[in-house]
C-alpha atoms as a PDB file:
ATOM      1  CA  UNK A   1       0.000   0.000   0.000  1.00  0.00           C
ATOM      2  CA  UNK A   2       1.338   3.316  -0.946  1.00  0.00           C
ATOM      3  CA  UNK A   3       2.137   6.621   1.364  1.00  0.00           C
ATOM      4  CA  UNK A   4      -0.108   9.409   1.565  1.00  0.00           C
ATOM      5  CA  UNK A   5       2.737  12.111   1.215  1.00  0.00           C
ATOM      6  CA  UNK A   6       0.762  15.594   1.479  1.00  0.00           C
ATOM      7  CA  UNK A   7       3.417  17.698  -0.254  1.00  0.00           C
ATOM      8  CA  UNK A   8       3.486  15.203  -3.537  1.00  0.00           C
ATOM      9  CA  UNK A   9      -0.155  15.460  -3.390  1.00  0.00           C
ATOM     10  CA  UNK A  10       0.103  19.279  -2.913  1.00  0.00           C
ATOM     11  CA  UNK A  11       2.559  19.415  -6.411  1.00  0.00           C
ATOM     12  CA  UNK A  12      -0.121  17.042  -8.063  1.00  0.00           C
ATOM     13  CA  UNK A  13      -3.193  19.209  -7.085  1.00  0.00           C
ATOM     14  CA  UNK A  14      -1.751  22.767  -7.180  1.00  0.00           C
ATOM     15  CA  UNK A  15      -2.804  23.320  -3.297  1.00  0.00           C
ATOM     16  CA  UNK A  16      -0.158  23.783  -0.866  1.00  0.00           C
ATOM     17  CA  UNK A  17       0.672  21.558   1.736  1.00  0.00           C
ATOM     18  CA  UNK A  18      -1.652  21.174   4.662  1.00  0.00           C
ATOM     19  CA  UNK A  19      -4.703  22.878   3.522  1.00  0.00           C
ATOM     20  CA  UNK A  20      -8.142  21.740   3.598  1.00  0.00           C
ATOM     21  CA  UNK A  21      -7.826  20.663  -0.076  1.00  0.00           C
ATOM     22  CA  UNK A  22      -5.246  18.288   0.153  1.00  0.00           C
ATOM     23  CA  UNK A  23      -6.590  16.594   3.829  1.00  0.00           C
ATOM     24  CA  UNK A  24      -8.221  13.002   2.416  1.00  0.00           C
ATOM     25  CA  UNK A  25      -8.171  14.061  -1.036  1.00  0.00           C
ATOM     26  CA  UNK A  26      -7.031  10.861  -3.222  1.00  0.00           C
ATOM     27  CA  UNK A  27      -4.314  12.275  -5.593  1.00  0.00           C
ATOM     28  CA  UNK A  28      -5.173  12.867  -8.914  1.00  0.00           C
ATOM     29  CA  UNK A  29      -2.970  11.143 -11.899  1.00  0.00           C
ATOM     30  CA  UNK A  30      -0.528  13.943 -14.021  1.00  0.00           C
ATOM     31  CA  UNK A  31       0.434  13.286 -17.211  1.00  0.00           C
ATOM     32  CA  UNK A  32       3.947  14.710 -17.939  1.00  0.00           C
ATOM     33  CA  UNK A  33       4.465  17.460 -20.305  1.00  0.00           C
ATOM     34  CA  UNK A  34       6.900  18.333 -22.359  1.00  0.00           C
ATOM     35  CA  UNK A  35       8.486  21.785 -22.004  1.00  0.00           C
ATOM     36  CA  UNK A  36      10.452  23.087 -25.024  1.00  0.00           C
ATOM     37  CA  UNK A  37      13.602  24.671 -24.851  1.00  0.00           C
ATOM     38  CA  UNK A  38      13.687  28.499 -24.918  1.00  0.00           C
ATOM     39  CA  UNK A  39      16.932  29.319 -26.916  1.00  0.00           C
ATOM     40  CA  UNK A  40      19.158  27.569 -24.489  1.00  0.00           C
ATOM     41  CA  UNK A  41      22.295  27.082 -25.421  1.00  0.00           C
ATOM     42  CA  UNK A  42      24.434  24.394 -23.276  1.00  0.00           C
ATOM     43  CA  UNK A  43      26.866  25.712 -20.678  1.00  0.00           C
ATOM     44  CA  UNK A  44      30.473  26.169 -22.026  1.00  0.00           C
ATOM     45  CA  UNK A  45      32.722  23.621 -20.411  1.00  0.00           C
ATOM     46  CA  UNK A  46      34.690  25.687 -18.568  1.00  0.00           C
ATOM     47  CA  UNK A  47      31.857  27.057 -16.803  1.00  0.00           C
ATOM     48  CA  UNK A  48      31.170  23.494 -16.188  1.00  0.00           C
ATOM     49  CA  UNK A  49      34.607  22.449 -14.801  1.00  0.00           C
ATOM     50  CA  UNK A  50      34.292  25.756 -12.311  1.00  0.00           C
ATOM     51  CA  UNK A  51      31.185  25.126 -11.191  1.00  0.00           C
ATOM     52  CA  UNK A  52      31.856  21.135  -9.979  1.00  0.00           C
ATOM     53  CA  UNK A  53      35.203  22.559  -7.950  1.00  0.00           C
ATOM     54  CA  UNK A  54      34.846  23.129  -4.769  1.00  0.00           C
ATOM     55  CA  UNK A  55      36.129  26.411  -3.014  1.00  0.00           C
ATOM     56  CA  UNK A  56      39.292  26.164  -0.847  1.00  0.00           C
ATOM     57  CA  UNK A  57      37.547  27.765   1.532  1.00  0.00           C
ATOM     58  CA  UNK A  58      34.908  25.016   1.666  1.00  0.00           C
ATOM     59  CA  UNK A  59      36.035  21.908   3.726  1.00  0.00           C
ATOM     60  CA  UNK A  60      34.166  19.079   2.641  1.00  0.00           C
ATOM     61  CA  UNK A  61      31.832  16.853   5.353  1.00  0.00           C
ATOM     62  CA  UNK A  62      30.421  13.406   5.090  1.00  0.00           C
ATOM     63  CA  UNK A  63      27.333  13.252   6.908  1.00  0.00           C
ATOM     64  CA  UNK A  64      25.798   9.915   8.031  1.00  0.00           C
ATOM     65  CA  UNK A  65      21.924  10.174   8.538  1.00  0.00           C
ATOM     66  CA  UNK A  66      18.979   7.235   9.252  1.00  0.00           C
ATOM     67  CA  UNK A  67      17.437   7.105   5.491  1.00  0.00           C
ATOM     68  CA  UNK A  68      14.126   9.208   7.025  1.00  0.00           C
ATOM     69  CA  UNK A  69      15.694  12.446   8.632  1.00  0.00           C
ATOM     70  CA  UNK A  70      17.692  12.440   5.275  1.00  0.00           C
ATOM     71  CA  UNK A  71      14.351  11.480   3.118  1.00  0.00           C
ATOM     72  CA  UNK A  72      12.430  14.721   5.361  1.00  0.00           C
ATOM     73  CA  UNK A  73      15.879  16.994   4.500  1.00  0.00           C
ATOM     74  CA  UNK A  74      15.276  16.527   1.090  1.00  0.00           C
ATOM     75  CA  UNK A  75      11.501  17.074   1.108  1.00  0.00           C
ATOM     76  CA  UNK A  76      11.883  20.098   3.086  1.00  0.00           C
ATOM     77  CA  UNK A  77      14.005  21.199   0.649  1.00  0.00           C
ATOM     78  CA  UNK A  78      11.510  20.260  -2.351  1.00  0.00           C
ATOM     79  CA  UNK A  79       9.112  21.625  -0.813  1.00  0.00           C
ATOM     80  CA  UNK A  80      10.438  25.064  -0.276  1.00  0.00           C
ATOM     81  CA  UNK A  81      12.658  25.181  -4.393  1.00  0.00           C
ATOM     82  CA  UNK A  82      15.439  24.883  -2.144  1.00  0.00           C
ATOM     83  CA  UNK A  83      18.128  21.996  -1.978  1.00  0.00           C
ATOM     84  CA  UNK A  84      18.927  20.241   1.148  1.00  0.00           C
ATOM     85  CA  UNK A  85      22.311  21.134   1.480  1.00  0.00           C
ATOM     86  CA  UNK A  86      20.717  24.656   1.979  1.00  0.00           C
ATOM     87  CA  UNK A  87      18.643  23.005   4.424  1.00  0.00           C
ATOM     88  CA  UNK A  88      21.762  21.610   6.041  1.00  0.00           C
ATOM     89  CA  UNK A  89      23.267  24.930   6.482  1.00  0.00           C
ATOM     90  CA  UNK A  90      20.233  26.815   8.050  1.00  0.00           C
ATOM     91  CA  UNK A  91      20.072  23.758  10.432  1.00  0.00           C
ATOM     92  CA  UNK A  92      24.044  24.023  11.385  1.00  0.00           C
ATOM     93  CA  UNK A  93      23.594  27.678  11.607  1.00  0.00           C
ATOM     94  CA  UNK A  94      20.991  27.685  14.286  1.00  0.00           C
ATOM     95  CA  UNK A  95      22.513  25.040  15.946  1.00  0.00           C
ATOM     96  CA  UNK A  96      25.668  27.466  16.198  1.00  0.00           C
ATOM     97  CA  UNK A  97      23.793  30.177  17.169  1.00  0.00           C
ATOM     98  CA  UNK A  98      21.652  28.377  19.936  1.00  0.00           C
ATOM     99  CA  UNK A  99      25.348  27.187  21.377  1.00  0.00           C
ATOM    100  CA  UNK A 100      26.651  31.105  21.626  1.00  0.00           C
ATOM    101  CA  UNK A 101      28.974  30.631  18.232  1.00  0.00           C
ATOM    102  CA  UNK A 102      27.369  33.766  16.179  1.00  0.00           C
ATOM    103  CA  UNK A 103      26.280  31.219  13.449  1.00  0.00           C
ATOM    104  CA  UNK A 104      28.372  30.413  10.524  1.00  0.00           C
ATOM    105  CA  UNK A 105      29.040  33.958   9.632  1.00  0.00           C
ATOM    106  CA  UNK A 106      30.379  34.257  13.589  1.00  0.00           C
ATOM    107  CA  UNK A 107      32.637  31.244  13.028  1.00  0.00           C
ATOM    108  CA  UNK A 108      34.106  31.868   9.663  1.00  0.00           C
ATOM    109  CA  UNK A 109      34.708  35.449  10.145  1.00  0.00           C
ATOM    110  CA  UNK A 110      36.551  34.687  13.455  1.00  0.00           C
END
């Protein structure tokens, strides 16, 4: 038996999350569209090569999670056009800020 996952059901509908229309509402089938590209040209691939190097000023973190507190990261992050690494960082930076540390800008500008 699937899930009932409200914010999928939200995206199907066109309701957001958690309002009266979405509450016990079965979800309604999409068919998928086909946008057409606008003119876009593909990235050059320098500006490719750039963008997938990260910053020396960026250490790099593994981060070991149970599969559902990584599963809600990434729907909170769906949810709100966002990705969860940004959703990572708002997390660490209240954390930081809760503990007295300024936040990320109060650590990395010490």
């Amino acid at each position: 038996m699937a899930r009932n996952n409200p914010a999928l059901e939200a995206i199907r509908n066109g309701t957001p999350p958690g309002s009266a229309a979405t509450a016990g509402t079965p979800a309604a089938s999409v068919a998928p569209t086909a946008v057409p590209a606008q003119g876009l040209a593909p990235a050059p691939v320098e500006a490719l090569a750039a963008a997938a190097k990260p910053s020396k000023d960026v250490a790099k973190v593994m981060l070991y999670l149970p599969p559902k507190v990584a599963r809600k990261f990434k729907e909170i992050g769906f949810v709100e056009d966002r990705k969860a690494h940004d959703v990572y960082l708002d997390a660490l930076d209240l954390y930081l800020t809760q503990q007295g540390h300024g936040g990320l800008k109060g650590v990395t500008e010490r």
